[in-house]
N, C-alpha and C. Protein backbone atom coordinates (compact mmCIF):
# COMPACT_ATOMS: atom_id res chain seq x y z
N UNK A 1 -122.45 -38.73 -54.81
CA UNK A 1 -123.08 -39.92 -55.33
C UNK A 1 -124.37 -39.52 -56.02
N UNK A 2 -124.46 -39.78 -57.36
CA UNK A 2 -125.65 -39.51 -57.85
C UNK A 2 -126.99 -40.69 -57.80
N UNK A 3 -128.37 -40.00 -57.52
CA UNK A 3 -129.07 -40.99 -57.28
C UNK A 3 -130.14 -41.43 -58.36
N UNK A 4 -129.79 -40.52 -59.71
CA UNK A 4 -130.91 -40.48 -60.46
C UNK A 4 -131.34 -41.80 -60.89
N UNK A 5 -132.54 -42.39 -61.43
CA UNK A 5 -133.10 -43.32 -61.56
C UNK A 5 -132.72 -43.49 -63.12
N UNK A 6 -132.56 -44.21 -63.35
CA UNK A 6 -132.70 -45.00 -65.03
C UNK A 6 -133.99 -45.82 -65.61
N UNK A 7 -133.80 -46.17 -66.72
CA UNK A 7 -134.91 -46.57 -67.57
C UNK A 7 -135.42 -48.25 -66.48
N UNK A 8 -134.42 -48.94 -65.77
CA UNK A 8 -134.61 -50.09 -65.01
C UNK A 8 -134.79 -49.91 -63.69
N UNK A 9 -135.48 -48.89 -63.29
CA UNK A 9 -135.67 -48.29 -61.74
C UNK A 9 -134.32 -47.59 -61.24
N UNK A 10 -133.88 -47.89 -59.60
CA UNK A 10 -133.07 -47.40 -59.17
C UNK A 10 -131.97 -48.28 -59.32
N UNK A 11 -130.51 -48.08 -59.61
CA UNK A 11 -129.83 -48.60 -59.95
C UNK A 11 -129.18 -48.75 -58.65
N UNK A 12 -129.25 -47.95 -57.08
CA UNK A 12 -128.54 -48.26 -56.34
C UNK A 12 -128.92 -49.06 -55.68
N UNK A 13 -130.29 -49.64 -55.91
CA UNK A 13 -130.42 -51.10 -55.24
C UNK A 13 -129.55 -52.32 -55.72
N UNK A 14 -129.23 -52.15 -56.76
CA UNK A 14 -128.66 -53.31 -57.61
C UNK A 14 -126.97 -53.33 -57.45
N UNK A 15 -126.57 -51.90 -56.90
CA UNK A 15 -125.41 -51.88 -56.05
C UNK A 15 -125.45 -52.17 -54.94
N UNK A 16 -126.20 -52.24 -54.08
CA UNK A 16 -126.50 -52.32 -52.75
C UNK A 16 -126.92 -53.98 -52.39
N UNK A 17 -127.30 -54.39 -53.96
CA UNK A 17 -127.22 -55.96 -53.49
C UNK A 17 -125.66 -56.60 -53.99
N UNK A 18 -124.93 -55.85 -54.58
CA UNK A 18 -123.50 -56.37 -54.90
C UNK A 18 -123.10 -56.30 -53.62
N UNK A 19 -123.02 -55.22 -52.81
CA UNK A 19 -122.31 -54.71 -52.10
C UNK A 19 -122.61 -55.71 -50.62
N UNK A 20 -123.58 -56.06 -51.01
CA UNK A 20 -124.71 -56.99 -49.45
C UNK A 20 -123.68 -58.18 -49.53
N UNK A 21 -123.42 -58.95 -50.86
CA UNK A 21 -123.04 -60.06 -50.91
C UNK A 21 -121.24 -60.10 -50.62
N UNK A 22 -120.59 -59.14 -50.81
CA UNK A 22 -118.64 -58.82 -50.20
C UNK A 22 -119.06 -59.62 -49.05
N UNK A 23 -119.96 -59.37 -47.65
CA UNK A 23 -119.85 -59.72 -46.30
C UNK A 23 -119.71 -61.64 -46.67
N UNK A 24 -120.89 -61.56 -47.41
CA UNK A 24 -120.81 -63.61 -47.59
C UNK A 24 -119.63 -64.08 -48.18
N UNK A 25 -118.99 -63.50 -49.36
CA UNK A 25 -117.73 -63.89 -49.60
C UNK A 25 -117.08 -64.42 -48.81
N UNK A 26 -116.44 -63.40 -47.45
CA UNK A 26 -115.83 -63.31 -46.45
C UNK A 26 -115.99 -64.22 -45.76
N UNK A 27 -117.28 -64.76 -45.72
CA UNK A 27 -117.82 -66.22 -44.50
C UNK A 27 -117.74 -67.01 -44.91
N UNK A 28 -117.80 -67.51 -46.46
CA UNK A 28 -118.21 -68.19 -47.61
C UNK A 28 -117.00 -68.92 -47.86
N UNK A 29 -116.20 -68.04 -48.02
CA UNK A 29 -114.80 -68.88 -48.63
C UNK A 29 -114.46 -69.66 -47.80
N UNK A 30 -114.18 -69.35 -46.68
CA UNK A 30 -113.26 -69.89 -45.68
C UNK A 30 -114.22 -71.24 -45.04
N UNK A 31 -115.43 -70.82 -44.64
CA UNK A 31 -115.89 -72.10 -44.48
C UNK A 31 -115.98 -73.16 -45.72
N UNK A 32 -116.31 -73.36 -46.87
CA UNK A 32 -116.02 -73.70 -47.68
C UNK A 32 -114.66 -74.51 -48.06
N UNK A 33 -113.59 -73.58 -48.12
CA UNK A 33 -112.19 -74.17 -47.88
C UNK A 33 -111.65 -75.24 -46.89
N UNK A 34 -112.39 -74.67 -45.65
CA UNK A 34 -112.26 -75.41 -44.43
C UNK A 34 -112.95 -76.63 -44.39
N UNK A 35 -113.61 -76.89 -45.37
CA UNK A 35 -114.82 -78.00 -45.42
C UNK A 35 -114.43 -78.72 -46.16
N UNK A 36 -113.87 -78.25 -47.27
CA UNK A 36 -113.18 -79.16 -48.23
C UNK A 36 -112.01 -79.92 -47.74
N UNK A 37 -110.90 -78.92 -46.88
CA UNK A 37 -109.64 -79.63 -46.31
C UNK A 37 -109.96 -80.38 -45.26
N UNK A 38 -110.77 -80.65 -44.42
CA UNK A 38 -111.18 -81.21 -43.66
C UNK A 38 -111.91 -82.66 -44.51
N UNK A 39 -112.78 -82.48 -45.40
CA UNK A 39 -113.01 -84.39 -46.02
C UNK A 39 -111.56 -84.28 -46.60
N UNK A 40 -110.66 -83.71 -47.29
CA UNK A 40 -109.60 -84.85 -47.73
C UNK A 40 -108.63 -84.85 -46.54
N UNK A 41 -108.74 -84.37 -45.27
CA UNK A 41 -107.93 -84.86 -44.25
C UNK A 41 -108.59 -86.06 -43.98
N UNK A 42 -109.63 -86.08 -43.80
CA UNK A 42 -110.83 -87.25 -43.01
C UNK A 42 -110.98 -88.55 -44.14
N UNK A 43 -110.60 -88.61 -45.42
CA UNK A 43 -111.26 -89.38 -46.07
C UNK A 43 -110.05 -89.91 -47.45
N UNK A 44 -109.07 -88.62 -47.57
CA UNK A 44 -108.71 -89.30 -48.20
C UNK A 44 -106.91 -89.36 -48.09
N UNK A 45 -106.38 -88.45 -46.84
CA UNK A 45 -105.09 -87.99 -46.80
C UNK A 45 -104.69 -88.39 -45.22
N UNK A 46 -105.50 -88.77 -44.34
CA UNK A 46 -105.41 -89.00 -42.98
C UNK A 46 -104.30 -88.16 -42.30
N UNK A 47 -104.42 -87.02 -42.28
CA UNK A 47 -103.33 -85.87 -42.31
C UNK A 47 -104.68 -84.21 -41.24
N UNK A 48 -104.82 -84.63 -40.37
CA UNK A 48 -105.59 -83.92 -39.84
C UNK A 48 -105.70 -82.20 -39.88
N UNK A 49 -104.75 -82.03 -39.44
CA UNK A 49 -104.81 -80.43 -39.26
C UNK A 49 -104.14 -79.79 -40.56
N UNK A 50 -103.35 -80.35 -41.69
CA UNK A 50 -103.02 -79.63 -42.56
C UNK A 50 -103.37 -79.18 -43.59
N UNK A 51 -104.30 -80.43 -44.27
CA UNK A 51 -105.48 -80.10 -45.05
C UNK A 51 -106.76 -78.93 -45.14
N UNK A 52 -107.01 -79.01 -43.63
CA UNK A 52 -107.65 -78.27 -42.88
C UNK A 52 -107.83 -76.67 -42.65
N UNK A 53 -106.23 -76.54 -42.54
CA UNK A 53 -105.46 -75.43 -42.51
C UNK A 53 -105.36 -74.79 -44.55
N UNK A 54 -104.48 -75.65 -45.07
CA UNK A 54 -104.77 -75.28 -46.16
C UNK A 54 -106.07 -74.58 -46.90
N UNK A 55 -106.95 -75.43 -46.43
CA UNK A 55 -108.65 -74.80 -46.85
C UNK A 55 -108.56 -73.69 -47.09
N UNK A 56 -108.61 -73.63 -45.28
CA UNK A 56 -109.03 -72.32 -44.38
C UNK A 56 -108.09 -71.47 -45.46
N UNK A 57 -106.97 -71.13 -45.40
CA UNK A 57 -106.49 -69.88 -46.09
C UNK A 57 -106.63 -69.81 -47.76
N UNK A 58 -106.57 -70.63 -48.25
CA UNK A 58 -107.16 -71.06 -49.87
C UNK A 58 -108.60 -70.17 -49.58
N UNK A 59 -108.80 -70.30 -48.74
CA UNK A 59 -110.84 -70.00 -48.51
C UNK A 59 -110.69 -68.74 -48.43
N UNK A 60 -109.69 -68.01 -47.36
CA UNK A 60 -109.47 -66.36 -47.16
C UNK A 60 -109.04 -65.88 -48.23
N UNK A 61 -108.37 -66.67 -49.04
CA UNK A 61 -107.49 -65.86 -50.27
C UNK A 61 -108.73 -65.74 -51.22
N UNK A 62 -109.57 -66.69 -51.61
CA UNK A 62 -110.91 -66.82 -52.36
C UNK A 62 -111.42 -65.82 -52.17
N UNK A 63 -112.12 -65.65 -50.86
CA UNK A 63 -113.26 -64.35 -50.37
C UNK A 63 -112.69 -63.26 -50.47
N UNK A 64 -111.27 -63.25 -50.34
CA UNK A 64 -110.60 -62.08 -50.55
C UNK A 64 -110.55 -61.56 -52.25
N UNK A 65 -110.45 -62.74 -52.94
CA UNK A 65 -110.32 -62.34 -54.41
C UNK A 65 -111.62 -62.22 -55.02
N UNK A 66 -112.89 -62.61 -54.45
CA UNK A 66 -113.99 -62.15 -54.63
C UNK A 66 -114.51 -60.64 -54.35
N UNK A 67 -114.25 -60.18 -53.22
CA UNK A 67 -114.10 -58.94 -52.43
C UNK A 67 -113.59 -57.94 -53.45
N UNK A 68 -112.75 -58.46 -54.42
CA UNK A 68 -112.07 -57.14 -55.18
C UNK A 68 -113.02 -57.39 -56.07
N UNK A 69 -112.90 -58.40 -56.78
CA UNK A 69 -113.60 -58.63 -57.98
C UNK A 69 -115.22 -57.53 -58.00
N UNK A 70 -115.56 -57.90 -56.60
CA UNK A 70 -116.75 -57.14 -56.68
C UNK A 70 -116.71 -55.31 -56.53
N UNK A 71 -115.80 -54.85 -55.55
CA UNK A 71 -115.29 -53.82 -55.42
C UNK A 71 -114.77 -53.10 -57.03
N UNK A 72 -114.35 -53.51 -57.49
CA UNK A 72 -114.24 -53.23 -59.40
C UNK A 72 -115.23 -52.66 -59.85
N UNK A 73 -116.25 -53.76 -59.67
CA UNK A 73 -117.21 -53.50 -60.28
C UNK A 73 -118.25 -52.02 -59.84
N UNK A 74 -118.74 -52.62 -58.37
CA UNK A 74 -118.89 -51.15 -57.53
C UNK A 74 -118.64 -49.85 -58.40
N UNK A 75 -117.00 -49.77 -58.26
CA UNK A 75 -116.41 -48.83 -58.88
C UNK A 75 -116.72 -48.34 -60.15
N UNK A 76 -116.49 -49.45 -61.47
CA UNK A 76 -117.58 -49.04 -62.21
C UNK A 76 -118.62 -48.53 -62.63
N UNK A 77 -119.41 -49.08 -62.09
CA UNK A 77 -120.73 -48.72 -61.91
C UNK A 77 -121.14 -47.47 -61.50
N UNK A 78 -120.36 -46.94 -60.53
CA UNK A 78 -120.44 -46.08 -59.96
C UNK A 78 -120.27 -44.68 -60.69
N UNK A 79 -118.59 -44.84 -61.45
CA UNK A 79 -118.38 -44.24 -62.22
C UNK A 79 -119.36 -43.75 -63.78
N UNK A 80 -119.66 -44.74 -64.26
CA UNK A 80 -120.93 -44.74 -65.13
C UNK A 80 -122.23 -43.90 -64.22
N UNK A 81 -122.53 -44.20 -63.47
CA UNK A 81 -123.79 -43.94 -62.95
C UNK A 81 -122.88 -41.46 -62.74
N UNK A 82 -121.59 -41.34 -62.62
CA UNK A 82 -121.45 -40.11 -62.31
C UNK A 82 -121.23 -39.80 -63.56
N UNK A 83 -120.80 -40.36 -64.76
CA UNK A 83 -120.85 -40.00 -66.00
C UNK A 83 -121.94 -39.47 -66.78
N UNK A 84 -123.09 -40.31 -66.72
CA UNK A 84 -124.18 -40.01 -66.73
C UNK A 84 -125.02 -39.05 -66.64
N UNK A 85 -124.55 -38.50 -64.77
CA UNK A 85 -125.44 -37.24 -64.99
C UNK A 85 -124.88 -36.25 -64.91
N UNK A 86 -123.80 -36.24 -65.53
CA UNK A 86 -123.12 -34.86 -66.26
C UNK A 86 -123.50 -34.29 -67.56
């Protein structure tokens, strides 16, 4: 892993805050999902646990498709940053 600094300071802070935010994805979606299926069970589908349920995994599949999205990038970056100091 190279650590050299660039013209905008250290660049692995700015990975290290991508990388901070994968964990919230993970918490993010699913509560989220779960929050959503839960008012249209409660408010507009009177259908308790399925809405609910739906969320919830709509929410895992989300944080999950965030998780890569960011992991890409990582990768990128990363790659650039070893290109660099060759």
């Amino acid at each position: 892993m190279n650590t050299k600094k660039n013209e905008n300071g250290n660049p692995l802070f700015g990975m290290l805050g991508t990388a901070s935010t994968m964990g919230l994805h993970m918490v993010s979606g699913p509560l989220v999902g779960g929050g959503l299926g839960y008012l249209c069970d409660t408010y507009l589908f009177d259908s308790y646990p399925i809405g609910l349920s739906i969320g919830v995994v709509l929410g895992i599949f989300a944080g999950f498709r965030n998780v890569y999205i960011d992991a890409k990038y990582l990768q990128k970056k990363q790659e650039e940053l070893d290109n660099n100091g060759e």
